[in-house]
N, C-alpha and C. Protein backbone atom coordinates (compact mmCIF):
# COMPACT_ATOMS: atom_id res chain seq x y z
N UNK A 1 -131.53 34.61 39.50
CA UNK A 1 -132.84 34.63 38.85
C UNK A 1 -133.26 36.06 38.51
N UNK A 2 -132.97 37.09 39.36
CA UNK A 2 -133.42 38.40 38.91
C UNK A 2 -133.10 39.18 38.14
N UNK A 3 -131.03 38.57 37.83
CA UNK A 3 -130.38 39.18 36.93
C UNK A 3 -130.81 38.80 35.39
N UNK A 4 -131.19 37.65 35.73
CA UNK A 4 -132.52 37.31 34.35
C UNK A 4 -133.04 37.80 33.82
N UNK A 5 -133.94 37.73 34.53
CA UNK A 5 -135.05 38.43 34.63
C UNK A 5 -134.91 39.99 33.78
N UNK A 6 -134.32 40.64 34.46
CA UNK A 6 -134.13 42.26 33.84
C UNK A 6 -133.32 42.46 32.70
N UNK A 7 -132.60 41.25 32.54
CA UNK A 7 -131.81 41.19 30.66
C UNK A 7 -132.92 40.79 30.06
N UNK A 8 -133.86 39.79 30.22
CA UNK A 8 -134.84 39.22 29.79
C UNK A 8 -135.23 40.37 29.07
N UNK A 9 -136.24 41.29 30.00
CA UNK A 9 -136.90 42.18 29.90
C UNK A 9 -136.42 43.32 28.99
N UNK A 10 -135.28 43.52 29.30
CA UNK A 10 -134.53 44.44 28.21
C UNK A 10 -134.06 44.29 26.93
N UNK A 11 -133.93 42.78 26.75
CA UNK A 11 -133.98 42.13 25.34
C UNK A 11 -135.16 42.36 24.32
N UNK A 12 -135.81 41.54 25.23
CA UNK A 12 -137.41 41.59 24.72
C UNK A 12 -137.66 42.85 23.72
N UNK A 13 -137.89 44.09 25.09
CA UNK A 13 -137.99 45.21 24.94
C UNK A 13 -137.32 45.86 23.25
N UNK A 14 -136.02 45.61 23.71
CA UNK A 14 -135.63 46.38 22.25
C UNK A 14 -135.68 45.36 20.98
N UNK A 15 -135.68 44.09 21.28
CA UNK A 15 -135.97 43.72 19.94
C UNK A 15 -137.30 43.44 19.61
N UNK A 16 -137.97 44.04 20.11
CA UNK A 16 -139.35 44.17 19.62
C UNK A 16 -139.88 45.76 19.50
N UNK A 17 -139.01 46.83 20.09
CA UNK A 17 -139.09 48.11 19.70
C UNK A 17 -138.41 47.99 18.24
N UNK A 18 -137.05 47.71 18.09
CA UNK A 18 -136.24 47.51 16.76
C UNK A 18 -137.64 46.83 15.61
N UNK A 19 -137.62 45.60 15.89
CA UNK A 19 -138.61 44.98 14.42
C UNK A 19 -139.92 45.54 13.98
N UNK A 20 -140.99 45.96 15.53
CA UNK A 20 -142.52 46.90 14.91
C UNK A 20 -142.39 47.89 14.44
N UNK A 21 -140.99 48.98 15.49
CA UNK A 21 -141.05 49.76 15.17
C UNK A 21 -140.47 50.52 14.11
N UNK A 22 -139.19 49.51 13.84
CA UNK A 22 -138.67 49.49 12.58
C UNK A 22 -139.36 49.58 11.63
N UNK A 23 -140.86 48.51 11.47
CA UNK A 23 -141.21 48.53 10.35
C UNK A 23 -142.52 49.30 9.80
N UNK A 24 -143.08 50.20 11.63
CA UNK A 24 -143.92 51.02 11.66
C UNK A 24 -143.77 52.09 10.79
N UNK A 25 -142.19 52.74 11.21
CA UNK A 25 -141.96 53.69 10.73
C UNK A 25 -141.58 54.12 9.05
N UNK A 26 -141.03 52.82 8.66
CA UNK A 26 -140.51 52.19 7.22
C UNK A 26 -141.74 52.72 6.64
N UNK A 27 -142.50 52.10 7.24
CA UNK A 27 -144.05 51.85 6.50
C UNK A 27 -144.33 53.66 6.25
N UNK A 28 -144.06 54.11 7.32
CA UNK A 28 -145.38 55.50 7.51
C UNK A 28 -144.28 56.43 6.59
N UNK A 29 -143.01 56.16 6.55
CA UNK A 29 -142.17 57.47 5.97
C UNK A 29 -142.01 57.13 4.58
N UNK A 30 -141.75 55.65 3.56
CA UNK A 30 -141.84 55.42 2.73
C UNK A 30 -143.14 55.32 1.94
N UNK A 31 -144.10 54.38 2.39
CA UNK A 31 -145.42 54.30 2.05
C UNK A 31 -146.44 54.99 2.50
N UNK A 32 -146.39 56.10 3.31
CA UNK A 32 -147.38 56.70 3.83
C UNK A 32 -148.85 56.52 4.71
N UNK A 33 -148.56 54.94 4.83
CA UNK A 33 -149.30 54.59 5.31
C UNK A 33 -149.27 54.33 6.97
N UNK A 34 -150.38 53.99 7.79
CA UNK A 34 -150.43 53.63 9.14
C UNK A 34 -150.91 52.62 10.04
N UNK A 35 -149.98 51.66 10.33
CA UNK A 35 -150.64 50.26 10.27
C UNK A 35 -150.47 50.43 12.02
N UNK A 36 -151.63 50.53 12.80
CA UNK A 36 -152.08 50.53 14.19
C UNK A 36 -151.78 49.67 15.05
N UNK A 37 -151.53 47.91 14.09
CA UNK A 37 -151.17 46.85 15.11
C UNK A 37 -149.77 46.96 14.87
N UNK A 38 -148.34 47.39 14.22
CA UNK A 38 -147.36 48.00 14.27
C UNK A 38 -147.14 49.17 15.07
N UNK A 39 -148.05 49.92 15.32
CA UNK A 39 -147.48 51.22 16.13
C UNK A 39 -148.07 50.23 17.87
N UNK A 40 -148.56 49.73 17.74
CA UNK A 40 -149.13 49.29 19.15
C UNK A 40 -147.56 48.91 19.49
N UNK A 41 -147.98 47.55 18.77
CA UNK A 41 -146.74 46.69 19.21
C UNK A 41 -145.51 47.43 19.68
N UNK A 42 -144.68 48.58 18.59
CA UNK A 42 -143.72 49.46 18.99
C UNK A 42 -144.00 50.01 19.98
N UNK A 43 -144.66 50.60 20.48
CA UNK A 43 -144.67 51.46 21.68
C UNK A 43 -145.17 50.31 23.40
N UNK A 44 -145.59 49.03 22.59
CA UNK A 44 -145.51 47.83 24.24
C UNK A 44 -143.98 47.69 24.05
N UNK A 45 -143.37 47.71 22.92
CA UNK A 45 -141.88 46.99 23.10
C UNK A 45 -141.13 48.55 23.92
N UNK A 46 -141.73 49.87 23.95
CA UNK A 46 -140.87 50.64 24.33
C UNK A 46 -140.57 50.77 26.07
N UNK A 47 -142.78 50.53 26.32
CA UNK A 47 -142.78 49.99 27.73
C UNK A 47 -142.21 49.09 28.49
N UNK A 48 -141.88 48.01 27.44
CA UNK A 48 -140.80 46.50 27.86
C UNK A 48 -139.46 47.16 28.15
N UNK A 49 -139.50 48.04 27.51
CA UNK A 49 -137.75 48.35 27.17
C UNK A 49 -137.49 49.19 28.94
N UNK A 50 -138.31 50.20 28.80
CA UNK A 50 -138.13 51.43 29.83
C UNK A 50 -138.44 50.25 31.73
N UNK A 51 -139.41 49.39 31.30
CA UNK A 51 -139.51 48.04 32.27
C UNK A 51 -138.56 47.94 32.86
N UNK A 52 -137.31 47.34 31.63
CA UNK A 52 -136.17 46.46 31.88
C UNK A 52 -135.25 47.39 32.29
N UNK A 53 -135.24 48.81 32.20
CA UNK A 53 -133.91 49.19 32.62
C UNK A 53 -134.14 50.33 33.86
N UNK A 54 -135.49 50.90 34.21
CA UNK A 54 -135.49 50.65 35.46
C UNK A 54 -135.13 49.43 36.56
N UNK A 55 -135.98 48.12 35.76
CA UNK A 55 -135.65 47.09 37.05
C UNK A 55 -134.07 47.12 36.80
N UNK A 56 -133.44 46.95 35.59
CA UNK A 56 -131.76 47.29 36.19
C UNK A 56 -131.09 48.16 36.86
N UNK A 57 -131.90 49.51 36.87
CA UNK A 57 -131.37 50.25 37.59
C UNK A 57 -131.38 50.53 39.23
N UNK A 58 -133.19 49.98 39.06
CA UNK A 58 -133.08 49.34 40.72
C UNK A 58 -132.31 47.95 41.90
N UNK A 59 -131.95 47.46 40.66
CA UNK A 59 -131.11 46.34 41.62
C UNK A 59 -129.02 46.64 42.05
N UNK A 60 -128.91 47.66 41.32
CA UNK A 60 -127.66 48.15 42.16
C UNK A 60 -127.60 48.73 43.52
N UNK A 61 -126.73 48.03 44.32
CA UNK A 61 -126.64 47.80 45.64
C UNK A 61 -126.65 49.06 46.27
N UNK A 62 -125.69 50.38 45.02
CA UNK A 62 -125.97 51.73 46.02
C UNK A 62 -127.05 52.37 45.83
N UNK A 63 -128.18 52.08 45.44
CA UNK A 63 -129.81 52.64 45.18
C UNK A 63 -130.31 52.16 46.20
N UNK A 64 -129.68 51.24 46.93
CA UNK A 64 -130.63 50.60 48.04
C UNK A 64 -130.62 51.67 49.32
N UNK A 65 -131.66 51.74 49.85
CA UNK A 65 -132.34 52.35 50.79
C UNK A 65 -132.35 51.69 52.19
N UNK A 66 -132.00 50.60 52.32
CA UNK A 66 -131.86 49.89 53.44
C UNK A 66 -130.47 49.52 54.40
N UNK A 67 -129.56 50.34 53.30
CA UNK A 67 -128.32 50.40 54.39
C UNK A 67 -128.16 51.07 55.64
């Protein structure tokens, strides 16, 4: 369930950094414009992203602290 969980999270993460922010940036470097519910979105998908690969990085057995 946890190994789920943290692909989950890391999926999420970048394909929702990839599509807002993809099209945040499209937007601001081609059209010059700045669309706010695009930059949001990109930067929750970056928090999703950085989420998911701490929790992956915390579930390898030699990070553990309890041996």
């Amino acid at each position: 369930m946890g190994n789920n969980l943290k692909y989950s999270l890391f999926l999420l993460g970048l394909i929702t950094t990839i599509i807002f922010g993809g099209l945040f940036l499209r937007r601001l470097l081609i059209d010059g414009e700045f669309y706010i519910f695009e930059f949001i979105v990109g930067i929750i998908g970056i928090i999703i992203l950085l989420i998911g690969l701490f929790k992956k990085g915390s579930m390898k057995p030699e990070n553990s602290f309890l041996k």
